[in-house]
Protein backbone atom coordinates (compact mmCIF):
# COMPACT_ATOMS: atom_id res chain seq x y z
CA UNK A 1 -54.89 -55.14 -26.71
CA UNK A 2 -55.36 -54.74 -22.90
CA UNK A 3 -55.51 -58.52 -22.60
CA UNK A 4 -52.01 -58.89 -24.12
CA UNK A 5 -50.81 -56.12 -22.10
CA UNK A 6 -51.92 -58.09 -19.28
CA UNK A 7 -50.54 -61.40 -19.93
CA UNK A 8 -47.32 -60.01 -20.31
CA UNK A 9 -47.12 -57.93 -16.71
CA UNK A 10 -48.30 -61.39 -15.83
CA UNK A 11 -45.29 -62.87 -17.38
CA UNK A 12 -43.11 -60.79 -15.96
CA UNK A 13 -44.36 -60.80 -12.77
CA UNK A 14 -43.96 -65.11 -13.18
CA UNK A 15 -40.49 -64.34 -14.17
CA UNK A 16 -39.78 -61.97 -11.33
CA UNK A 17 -40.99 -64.49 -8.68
CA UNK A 18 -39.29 -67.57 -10.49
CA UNK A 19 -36.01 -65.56 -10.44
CA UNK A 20 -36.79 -65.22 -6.36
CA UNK A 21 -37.55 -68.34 -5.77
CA UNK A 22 -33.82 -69.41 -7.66
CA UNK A 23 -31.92 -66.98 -5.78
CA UNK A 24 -33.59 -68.59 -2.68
CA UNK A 25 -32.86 -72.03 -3.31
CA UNK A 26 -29.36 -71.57 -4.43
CA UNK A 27 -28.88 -69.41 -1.15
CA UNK A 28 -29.97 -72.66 0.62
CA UNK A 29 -27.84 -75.25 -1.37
CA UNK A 30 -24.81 -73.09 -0.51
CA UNK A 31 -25.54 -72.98 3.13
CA UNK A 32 -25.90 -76.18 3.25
CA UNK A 33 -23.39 -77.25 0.92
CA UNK A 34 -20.07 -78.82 2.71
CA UNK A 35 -17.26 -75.46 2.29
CA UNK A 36 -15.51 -76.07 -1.03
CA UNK A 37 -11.73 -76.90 -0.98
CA UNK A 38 -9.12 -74.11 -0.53
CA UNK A 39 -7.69 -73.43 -3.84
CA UNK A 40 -3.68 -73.97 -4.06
CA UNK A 41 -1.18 -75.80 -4.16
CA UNK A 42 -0.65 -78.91 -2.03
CA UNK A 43 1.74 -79.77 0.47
CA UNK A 44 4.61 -81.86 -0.59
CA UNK A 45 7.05 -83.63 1.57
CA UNK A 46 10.44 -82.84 2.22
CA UNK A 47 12.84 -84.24 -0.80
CA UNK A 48 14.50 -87.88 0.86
CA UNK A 49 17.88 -86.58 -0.37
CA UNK A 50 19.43 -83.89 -1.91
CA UNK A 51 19.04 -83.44 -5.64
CA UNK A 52 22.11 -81.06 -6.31
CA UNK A 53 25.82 -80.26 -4.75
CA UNK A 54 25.41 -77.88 -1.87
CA UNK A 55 25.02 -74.70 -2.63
CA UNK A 56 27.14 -71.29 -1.22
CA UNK A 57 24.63 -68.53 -0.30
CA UNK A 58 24.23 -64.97 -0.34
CA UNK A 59 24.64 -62.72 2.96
CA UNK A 60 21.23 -62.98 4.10
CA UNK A 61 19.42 -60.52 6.37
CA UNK A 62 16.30 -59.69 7.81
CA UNK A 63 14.97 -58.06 11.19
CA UNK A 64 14.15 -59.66 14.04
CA UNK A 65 11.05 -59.08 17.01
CA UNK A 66 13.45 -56.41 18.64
CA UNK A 67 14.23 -54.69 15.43
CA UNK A 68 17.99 -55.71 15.15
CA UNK A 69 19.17 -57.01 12.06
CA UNK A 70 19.97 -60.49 11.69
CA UNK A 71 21.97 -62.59 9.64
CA UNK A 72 21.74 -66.20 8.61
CA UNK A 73 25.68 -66.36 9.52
CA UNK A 74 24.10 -65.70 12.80
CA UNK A 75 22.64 -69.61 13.03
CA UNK A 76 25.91 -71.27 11.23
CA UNK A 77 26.92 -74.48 13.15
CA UNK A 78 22.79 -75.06 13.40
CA UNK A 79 20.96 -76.72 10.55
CA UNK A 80 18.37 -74.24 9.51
CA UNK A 81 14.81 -74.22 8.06
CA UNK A 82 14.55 -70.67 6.27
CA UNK A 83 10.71 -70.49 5.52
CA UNK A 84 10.18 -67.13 3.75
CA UNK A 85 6.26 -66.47 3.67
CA UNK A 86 3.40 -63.84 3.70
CA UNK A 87 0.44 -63.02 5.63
CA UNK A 88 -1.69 -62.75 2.49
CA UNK A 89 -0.13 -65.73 1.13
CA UNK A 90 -3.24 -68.81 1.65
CA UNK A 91 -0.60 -72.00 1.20
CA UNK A 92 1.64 -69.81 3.87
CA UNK A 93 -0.99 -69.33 6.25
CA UNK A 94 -2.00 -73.26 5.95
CA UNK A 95 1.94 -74.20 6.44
CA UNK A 96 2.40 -71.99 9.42
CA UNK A 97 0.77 -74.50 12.37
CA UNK A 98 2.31 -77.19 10.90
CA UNK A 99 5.82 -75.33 10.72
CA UNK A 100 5.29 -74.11 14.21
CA UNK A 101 4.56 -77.50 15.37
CA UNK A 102 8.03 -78.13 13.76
CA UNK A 103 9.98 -75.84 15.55
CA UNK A 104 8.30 -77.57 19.06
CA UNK A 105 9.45 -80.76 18.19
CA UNK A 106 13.45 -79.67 17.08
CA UNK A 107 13.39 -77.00 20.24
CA UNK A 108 15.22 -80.02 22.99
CA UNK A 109 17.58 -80.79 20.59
CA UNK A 110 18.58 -77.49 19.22
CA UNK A 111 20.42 -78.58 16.14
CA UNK A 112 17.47 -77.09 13.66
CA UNK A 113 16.74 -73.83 13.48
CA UNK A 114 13.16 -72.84 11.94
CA UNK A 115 13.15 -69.50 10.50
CA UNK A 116 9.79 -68.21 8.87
CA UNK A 117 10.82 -64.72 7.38
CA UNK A 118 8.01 -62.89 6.47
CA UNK A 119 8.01 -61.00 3.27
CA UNK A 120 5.16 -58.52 4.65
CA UNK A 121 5.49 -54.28 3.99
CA UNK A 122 4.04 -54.97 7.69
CA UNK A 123 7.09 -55.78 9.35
CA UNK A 124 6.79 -57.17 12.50
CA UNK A 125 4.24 -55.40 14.25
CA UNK A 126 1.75 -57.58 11.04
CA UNK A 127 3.63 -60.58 11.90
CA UNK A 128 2.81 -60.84 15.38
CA UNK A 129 -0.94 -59.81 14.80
CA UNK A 130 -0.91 -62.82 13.15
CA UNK A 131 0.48 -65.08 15.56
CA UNK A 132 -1.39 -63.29 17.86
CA UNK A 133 -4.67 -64.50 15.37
CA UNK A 134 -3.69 -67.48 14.35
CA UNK A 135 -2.72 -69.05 17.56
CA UNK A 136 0.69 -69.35 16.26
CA UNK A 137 3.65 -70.62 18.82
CA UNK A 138 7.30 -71.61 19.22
CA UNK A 139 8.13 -69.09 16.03
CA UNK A 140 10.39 -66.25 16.14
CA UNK A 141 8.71 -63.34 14.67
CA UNK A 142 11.60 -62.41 11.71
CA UNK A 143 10.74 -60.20 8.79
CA UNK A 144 12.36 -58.68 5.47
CA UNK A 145 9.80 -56.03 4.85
CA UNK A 146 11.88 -54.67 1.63
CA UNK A 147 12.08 -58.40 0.23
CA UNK A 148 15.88 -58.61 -0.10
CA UNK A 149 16.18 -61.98 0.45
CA UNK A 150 13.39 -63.22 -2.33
CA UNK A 151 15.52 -60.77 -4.83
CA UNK A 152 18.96 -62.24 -3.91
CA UNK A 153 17.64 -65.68 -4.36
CA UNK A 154 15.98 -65.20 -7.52
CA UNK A 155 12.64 -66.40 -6.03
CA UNK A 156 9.46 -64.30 -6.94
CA UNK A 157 6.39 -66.27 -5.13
CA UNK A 158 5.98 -67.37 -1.21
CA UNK A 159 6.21 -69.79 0.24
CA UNK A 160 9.89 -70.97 -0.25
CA UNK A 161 11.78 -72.99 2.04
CA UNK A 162 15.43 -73.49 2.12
CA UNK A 163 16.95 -76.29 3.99
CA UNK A 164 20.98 -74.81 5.00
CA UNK A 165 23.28 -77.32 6.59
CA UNK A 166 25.65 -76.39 9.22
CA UNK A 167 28.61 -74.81 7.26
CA UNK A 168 25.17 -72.46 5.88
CA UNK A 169 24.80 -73.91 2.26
CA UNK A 170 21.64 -74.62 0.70
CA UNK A 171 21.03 -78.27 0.46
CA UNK A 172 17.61 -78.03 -0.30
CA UNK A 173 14.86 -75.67 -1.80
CA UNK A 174 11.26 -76.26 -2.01
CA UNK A 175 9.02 -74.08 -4.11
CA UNK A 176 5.47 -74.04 -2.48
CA UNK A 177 4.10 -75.34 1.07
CA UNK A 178 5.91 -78.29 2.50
CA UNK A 179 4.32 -80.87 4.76
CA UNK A 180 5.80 -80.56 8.11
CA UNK A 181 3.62 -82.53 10.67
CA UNK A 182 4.87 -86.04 9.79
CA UNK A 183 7.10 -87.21 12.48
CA UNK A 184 9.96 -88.03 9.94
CA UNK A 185 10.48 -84.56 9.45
CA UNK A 186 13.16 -83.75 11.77
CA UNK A 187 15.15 -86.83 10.41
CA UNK A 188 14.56 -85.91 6.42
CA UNK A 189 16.22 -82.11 7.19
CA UNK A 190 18.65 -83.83 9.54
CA UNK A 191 19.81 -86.47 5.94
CA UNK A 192 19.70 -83.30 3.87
CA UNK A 193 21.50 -81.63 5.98
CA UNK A 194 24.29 -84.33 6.60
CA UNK A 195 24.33 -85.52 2.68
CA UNK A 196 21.27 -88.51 3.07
């Protein structure tokens, strides 16, 4: 009887060390394994042309870096890029350079407007944090903290961008991040904007 006794602490104790030496070796593979791929959606391009009539919007609002409320009536006469995202959104945070870069590249001609309105409880103390983190520039820090603006466009997920042409109609809405770096860009909201 001892001898069984035996062989099984033995077993065990196999079994213990084997389970060790796995642990180990996956530890290994996964620090040496290349990072895996961000789950989420991928960026799509802006549409070439517009797939419906223009569209009348809402009055919408939302609060600026000083705390004043703004409207988008504020921008009509501009084209406008209304990007409405969240710091805890992944697919936001991997739009926002590329949207930033964006609103570099329009600045000289001032005809596009890019407006990324956070949907954050955070207001805009969070958003610029982030910036602030994220090396973010060339955005103005704009935030609807009580998410009026996802409600009155029937929208329910971030990020959502609406392209509004000059007389402030929607001429375009994309559900999901958008693809902003290409140099094209400016010219694709530009056609939407003008009917292309």
């Amino acid at each position: 009887m001892p001898q069984i006794l035996s062989k099984t602490v033995g077993r065990r104790a196999l079994l213990a060390d084997g389970g060790t030496l796995l642990a180990a070796w996956a530890g290994c593979n996964s620090i040496l394994a290349p990072p895996a791929r961000a789950e989420g959606p991928v960026p799509v391009d802006l549409p070439p042309h517009r797939t419906a009539a223009p569209r009348a919007l809402p009055d919408l609002s939302f609060v600026d870096d000083a705390g004043a409320t703004r409207h988008l009536a504020d921008w009509r006469g501009r084209i406008v890029v209304l990007n409405l995202w969240a710091t805890w959104c992944q697919p936001c945070v991997a739009e926002m350079p590329a949207l930033a870069a964006l609103a570099r590249q329009v600045a000289p001609a001032g005809d596009i407007a890019v407006l990324p309105v956070s949907i954050d409880h955070g207001g805009v103390d969070l958003v610029r944090r982030f910036y602030r983190t994220h090396g973010i520039a060339g955005l103005p820090v704009l935030c609807d903290p009580h998410m009026q603006i996802p409600t009155a466009l029937r929208e329910d997920g971030v990020p959502v961008t609406l392209v509004i042409d000059r007389a402030g109609r929607e001429v375009a809405r994309v559900v999901g991040p958008v693809r902003w770096d290409p140099a094209s860009t400016p010219e694709r909201v530009r056609g939407l904007a003008a009917g292309g």
